[in-house]
PDB file of N, CA and C in Angstrom:
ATOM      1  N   UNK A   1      -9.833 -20.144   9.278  1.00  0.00           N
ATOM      2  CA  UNK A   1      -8.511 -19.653   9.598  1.00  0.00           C
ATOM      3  C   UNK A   1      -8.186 -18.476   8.689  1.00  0.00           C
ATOM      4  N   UNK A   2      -7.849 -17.049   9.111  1.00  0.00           N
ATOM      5  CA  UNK A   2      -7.125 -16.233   8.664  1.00  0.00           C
ATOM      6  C   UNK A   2      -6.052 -15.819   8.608  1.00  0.00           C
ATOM      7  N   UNK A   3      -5.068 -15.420   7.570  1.00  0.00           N
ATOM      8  CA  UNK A   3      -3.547 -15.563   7.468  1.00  0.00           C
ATOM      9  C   UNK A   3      -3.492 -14.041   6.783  1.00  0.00           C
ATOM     10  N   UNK A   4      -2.492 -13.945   7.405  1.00  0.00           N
ATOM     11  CA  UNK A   4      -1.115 -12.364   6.653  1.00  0.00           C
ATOM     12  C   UNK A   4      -0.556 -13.424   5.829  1.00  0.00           C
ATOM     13  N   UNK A   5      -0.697 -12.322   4.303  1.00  0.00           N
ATOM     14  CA  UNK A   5       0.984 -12.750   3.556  1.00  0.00           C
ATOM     15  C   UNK A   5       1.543 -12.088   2.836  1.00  0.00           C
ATOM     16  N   UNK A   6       2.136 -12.376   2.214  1.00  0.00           N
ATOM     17  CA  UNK A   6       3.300 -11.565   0.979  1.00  0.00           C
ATOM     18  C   UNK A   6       2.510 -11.253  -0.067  1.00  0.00           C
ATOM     19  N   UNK A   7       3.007 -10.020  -0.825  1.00  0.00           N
ATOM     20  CA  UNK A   7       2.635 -10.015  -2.216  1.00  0.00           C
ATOM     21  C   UNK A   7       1.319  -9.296  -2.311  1.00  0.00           C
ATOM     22  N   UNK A   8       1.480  -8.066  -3.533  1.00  0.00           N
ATOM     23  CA  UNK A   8      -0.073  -7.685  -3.640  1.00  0.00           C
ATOM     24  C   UNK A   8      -0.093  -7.806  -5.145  1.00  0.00           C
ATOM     25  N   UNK A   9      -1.381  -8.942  -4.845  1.00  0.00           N
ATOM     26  CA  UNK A   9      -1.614  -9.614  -5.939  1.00  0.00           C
ATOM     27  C   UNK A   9      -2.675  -9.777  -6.480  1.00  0.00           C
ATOM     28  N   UNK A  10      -3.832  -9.803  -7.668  1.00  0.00           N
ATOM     29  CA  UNK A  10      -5.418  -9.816  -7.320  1.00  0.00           C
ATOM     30  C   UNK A  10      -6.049 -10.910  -7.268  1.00  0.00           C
ATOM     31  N   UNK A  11      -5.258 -12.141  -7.110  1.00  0.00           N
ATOM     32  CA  UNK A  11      -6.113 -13.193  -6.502  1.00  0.00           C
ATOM     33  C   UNK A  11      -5.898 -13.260  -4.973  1.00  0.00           C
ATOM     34  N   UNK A  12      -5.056 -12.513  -4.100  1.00  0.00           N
ATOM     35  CA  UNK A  12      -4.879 -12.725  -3.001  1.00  0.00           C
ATOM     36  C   UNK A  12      -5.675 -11.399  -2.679  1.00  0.00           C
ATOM     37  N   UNK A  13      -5.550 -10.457  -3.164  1.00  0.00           N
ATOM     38  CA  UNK A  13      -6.483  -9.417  -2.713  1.00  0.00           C
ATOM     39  C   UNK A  13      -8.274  -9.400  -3.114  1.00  0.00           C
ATOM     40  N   UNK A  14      -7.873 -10.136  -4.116  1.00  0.00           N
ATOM     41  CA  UNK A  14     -10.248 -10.321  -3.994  1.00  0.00           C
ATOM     42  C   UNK A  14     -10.195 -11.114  -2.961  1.00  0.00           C
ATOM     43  N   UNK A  15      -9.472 -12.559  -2.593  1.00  0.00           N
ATOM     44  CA  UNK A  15      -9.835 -13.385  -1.315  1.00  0.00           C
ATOM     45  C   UNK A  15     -10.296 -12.243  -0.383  1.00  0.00           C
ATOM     46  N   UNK A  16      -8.871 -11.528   0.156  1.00  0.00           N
ATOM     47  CA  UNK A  16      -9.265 -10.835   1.191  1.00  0.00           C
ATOM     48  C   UNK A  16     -10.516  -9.896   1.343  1.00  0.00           C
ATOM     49  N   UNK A  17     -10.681  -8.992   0.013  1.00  0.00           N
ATOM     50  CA  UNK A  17     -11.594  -8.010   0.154  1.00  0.00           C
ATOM     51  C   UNK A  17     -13.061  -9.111  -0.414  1.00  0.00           C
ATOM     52  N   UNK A  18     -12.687  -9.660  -0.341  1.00  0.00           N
ATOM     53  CA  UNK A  18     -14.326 -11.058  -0.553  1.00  0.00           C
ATOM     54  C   UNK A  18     -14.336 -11.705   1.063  1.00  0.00           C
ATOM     55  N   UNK A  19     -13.490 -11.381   1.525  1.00  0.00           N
ATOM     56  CA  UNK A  19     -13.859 -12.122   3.397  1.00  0.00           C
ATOM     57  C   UNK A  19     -13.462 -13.521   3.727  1.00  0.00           C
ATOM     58  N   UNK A  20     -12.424 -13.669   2.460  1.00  0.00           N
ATOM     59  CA  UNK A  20     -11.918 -15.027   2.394  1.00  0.00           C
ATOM     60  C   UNK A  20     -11.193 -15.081   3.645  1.00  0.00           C
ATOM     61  N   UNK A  21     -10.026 -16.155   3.342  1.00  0.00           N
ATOM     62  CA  UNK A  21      -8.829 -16.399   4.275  1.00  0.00           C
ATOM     63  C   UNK A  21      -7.753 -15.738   4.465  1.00  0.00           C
ATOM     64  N   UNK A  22      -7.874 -14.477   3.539  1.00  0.00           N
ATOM     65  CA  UNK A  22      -6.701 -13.631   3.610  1.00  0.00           C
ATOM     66  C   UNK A  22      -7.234 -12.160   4.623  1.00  0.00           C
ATOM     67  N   UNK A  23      -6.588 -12.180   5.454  1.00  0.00           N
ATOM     68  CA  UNK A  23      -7.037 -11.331   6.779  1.00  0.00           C
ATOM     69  C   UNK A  23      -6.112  -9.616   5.980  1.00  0.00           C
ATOM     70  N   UNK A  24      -4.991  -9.508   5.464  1.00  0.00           N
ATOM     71  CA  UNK A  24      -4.273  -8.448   5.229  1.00  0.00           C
ATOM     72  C   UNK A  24      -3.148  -8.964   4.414  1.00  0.00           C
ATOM     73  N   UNK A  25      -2.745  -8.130   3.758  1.00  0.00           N
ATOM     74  CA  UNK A  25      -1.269  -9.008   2.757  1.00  0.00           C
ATOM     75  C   UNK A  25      -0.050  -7.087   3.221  1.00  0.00           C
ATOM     76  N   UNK A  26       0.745  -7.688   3.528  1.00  0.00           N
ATOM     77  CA  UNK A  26       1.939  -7.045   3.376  1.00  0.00           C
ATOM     78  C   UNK A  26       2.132  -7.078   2.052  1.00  0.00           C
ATOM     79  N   UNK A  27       3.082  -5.472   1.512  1.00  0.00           N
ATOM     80  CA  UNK A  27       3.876  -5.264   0.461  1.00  0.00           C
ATOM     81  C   UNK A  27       4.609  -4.476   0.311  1.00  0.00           C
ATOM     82  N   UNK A  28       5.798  -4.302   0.008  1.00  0.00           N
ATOM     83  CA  UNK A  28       6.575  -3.387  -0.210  1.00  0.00           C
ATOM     84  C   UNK A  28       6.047  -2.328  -0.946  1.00  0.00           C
ATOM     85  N   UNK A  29       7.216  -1.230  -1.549  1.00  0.00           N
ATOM     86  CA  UNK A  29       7.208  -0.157  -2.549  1.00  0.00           C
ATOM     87  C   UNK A  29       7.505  -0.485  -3.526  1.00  0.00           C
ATOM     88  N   UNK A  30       7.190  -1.646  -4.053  1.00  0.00           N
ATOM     89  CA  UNK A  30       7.662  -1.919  -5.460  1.00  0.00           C
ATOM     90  C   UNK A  30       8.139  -0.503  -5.994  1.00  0.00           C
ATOM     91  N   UNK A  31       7.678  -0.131  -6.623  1.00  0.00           N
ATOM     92  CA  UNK A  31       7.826   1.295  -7.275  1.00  0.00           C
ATOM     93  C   UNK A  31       9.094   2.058  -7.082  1.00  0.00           C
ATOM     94  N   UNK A  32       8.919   2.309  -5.592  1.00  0.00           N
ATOM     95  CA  UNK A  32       9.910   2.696  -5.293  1.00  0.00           C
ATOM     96  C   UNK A  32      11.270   2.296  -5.079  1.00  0.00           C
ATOM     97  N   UNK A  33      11.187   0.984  -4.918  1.00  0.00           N
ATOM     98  CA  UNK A  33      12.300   0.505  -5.143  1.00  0.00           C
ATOM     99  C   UNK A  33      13.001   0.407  -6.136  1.00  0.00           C
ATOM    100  N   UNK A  34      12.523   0.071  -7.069  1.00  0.00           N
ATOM    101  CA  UNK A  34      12.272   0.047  -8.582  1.00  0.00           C
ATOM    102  C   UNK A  34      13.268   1.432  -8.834  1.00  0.00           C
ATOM    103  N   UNK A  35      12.759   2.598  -8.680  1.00  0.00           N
ATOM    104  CA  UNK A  35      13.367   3.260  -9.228  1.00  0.00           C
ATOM    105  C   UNK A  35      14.640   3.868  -8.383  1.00  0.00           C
ATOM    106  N   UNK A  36      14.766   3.808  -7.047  1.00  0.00           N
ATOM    107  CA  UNK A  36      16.526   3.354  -6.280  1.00  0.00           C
ATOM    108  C   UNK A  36      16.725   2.737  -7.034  1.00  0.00           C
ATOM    109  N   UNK A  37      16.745   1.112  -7.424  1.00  0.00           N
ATOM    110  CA  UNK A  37      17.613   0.516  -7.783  1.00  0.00           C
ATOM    111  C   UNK A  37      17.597   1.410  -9.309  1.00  0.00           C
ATOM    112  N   UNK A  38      17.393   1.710 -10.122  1.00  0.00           N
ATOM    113  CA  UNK A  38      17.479   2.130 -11.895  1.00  0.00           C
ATOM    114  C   UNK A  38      18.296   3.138 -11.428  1.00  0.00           C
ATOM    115  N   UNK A  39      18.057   4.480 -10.641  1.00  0.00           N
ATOM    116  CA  UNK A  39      19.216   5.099 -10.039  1.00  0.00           C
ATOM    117  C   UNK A  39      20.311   5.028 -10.068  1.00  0.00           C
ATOM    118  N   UNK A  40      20.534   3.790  -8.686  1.00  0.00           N
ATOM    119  CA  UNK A  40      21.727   2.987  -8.134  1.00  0.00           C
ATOM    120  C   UNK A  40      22.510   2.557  -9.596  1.00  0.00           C
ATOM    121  N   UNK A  41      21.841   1.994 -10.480  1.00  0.00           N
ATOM    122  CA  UNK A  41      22.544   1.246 -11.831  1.00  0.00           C
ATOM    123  C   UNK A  41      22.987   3.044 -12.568  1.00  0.00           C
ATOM    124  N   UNK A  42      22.082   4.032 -12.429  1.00  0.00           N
ATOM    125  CA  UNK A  42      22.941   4.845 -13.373  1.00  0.00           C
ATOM    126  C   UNK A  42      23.914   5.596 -13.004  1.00  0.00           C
ATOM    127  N   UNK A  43      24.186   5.618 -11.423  1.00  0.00           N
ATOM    128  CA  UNK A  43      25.098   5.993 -10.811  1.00  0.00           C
ATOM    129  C   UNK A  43      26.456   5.437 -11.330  1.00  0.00           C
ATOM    130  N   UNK A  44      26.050   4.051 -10.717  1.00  0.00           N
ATOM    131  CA  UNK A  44      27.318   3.039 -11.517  1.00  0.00           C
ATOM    132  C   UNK A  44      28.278   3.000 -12.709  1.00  0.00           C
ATOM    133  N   UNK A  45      26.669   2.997 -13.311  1.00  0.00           N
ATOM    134  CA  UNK A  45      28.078   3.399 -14.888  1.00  0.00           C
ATOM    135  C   UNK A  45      28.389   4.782 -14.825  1.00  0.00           C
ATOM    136  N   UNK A  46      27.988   5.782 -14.216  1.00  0.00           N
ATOM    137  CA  UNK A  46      28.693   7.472 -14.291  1.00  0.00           C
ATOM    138  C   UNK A  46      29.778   7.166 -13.274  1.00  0.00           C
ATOM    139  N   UNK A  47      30.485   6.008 -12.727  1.00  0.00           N
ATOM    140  CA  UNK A  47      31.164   5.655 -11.607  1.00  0.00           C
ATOM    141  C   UNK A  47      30.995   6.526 -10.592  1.00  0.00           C
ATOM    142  N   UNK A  48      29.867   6.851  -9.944  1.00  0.00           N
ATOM    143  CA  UNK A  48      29.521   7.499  -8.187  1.00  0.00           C
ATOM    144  C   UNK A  48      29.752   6.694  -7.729  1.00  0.00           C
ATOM    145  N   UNK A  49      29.444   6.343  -5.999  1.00  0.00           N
ATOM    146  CA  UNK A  49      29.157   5.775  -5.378  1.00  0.00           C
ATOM    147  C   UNK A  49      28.086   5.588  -5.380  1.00  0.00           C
ATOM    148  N   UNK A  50      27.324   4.183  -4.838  1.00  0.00           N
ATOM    149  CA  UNK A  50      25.752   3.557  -4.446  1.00  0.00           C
ATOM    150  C   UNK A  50      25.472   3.279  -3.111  1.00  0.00           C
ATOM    151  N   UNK A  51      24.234   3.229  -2.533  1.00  0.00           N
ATOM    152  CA  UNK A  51      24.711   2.299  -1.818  1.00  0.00           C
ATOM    153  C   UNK A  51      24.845   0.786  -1.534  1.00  0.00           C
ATOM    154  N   UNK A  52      24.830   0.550  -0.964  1.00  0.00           N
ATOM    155  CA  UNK A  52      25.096  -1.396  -0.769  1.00  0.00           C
ATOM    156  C   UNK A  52      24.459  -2.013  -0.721  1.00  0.00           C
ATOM    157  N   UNK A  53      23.044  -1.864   0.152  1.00  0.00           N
ATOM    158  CA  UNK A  53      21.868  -1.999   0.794  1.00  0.00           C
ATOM    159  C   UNK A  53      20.555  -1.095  -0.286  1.00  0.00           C
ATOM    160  N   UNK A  54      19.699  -1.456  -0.092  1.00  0.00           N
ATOM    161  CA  UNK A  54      18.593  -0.499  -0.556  1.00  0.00           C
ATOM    162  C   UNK A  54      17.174  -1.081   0.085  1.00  0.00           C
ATOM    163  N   UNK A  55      16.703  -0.608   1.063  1.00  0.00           N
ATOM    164  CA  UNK A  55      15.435  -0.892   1.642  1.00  0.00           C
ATOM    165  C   UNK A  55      14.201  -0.264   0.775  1.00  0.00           C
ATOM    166  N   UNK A  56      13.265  -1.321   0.943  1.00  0.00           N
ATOM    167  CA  UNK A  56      11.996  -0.427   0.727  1.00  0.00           C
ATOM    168  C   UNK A  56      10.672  -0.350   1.878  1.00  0.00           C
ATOM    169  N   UNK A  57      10.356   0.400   2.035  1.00  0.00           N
ATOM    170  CA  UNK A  57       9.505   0.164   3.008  1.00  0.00           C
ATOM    171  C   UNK A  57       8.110  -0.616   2.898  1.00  0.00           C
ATOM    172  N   UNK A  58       7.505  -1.206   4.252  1.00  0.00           N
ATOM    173  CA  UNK A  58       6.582  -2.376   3.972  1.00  0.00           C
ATOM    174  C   UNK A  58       5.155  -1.446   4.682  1.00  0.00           C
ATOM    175  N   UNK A  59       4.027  -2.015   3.777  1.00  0.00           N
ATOM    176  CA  UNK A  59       2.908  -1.387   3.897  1.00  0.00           C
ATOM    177  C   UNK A  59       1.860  -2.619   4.473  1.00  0.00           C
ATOM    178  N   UNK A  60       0.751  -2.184   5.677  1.00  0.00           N
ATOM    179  CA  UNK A  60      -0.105  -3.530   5.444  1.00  0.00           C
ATOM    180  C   UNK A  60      -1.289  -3.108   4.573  1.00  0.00           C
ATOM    181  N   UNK A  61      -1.780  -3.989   4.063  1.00  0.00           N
ATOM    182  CA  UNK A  61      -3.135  -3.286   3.186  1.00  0.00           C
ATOM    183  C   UNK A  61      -4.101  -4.326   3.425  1.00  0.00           C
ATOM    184  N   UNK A  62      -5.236  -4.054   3.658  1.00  0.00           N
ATOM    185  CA  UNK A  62      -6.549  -4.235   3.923  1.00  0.00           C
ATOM    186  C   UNK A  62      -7.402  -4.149   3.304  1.00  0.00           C
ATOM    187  N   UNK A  63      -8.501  -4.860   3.587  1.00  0.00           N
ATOM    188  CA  UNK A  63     -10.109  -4.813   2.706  1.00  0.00           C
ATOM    189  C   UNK A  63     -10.726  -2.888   2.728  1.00  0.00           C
ATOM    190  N   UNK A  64     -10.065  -2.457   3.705  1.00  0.00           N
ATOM    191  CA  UNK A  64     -10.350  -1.017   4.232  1.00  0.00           C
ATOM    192  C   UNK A  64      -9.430  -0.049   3.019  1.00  0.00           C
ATOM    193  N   UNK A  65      -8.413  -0.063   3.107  1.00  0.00           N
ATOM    194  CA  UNK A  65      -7.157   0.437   2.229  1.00  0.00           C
ATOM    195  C   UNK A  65      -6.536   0.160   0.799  1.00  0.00           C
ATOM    196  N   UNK A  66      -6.906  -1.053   0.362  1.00  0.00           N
ATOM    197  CA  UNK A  66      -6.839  -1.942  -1.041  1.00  0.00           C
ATOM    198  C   UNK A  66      -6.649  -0.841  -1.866  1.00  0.00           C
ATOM    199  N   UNK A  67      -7.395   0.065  -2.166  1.00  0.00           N
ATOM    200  CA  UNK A  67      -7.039   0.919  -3.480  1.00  0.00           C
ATOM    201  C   UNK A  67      -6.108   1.713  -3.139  1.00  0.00           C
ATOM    202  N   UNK A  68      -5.905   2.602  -2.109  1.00  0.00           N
ATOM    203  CA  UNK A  68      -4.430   3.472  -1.665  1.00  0.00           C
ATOM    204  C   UNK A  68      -3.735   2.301  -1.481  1.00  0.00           C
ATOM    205  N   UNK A  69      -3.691   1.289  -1.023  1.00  0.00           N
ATOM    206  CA  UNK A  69      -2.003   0.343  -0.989  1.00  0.00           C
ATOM    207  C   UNK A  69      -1.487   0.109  -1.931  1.00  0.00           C
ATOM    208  N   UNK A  70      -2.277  -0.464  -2.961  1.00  0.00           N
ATOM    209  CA  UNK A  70      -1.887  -0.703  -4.221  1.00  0.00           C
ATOM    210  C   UNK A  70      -1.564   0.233  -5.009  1.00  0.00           C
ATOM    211  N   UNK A  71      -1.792   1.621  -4.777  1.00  0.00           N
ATOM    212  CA  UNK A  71      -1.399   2.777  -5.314  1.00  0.00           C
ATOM    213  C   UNK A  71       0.060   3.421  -4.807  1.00  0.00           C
ATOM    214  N   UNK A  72       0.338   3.423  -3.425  1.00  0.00           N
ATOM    215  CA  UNK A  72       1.335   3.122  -2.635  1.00  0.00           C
ATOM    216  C   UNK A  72       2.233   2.301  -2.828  1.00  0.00           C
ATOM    217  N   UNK A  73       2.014   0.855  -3.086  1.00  0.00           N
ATOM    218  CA  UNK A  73       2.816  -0.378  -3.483  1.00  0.00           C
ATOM    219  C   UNK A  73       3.696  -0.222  -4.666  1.00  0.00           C
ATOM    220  N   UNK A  74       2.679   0.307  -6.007  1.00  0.00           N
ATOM    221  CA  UNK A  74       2.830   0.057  -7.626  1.00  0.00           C
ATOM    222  C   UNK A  74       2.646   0.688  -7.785  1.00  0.00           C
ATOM    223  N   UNK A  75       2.282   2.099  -7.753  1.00  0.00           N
ATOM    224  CA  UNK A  75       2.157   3.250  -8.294  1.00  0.00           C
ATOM    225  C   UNK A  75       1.755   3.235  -9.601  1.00  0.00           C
ATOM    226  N   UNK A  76       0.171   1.934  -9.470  1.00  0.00           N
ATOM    227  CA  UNK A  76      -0.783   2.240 -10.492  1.00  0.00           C
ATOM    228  C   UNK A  76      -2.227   1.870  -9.542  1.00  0.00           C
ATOM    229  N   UNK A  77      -3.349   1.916 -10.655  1.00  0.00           N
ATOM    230  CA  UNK A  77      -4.888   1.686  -9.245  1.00  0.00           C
ATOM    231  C   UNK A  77      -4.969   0.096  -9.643  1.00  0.00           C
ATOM    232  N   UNK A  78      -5.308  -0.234  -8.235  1.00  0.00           N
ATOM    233  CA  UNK A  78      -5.942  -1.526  -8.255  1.00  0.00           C
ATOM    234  C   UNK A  78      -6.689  -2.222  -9.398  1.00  0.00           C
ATOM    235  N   UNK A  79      -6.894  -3.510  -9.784  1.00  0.00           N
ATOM    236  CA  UNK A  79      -7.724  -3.608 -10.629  1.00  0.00           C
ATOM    237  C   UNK A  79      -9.043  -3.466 -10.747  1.00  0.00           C
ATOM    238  N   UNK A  80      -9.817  -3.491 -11.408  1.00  0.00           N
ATOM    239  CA  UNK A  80     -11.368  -3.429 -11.055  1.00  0.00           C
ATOM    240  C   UNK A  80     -12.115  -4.095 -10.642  1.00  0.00           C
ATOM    241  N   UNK A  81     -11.804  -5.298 -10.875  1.00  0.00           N
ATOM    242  CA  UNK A  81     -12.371  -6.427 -10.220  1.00  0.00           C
ATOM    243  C   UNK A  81     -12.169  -6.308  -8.614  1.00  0.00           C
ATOM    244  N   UNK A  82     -11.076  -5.634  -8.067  1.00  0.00           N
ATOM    245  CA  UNK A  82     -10.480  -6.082  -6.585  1.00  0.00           C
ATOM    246  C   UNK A  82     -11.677  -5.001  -6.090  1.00  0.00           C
ATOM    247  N   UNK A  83     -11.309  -3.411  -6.948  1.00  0.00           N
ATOM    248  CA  UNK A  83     -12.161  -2.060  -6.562  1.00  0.00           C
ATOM    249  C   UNK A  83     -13.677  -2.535  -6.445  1.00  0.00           C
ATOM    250  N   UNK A  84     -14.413  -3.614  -7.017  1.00  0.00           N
ATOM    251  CA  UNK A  84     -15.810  -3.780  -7.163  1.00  0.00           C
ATOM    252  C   UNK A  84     -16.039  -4.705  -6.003  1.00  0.00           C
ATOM    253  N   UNK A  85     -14.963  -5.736  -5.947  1.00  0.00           N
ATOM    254  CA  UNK A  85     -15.417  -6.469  -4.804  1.00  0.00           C
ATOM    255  C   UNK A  85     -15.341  -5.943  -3.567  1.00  0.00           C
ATOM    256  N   UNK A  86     -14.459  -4.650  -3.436  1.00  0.00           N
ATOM    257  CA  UNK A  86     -14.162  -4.076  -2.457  1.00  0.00           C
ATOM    258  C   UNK A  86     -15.296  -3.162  -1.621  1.00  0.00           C
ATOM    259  N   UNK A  87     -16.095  -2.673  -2.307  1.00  0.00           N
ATOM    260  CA  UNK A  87     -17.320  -1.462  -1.979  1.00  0.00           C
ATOM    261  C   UNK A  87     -18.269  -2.353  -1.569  1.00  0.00           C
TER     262      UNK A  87
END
């Protein structure tokens, strides 16, 4: 059985890029969100307006894509272990 899930993580991403049970993992922009919201907070105390809501957008990443998602995701590189099992 293969499953989508949450979270990019490197025990869920060697499964996948090892041919485990993890078929693809969704993840946000961490990153980017990250820094809307630090924004949003310095807006606040300069009293602007924010907004209310703050989306981040969702990425799928793959045994194919693993090192750009995670670069995309976290805006750092994958670990090495994920990069070795990956090639």
């Amino acid at each position: 059985t293969k499953i989508v899930t949450l979270d990019l993580a490197e025990p869920v991403a060697l499964d996948m890029v090892k041919g485990g049970n993890v078929a693809a993992l969704v993840a946000d922009k961490a990153y980017e969100l990250g820094r809307a919201m630090a924004a949003s907070g310095m807006k606040s105390l300069l009293a602007q307006q924010t907004p209310a809501f703050v989306v981040a957008p969702a990425l799928t990443v793959t045994k194919e894509n693993v090192s750009q998602g995670w670069k995309d995701s976290l805006n750092r590189d994958a670990p090495q272990s994920v990069l070795d099992a990956a090639k």
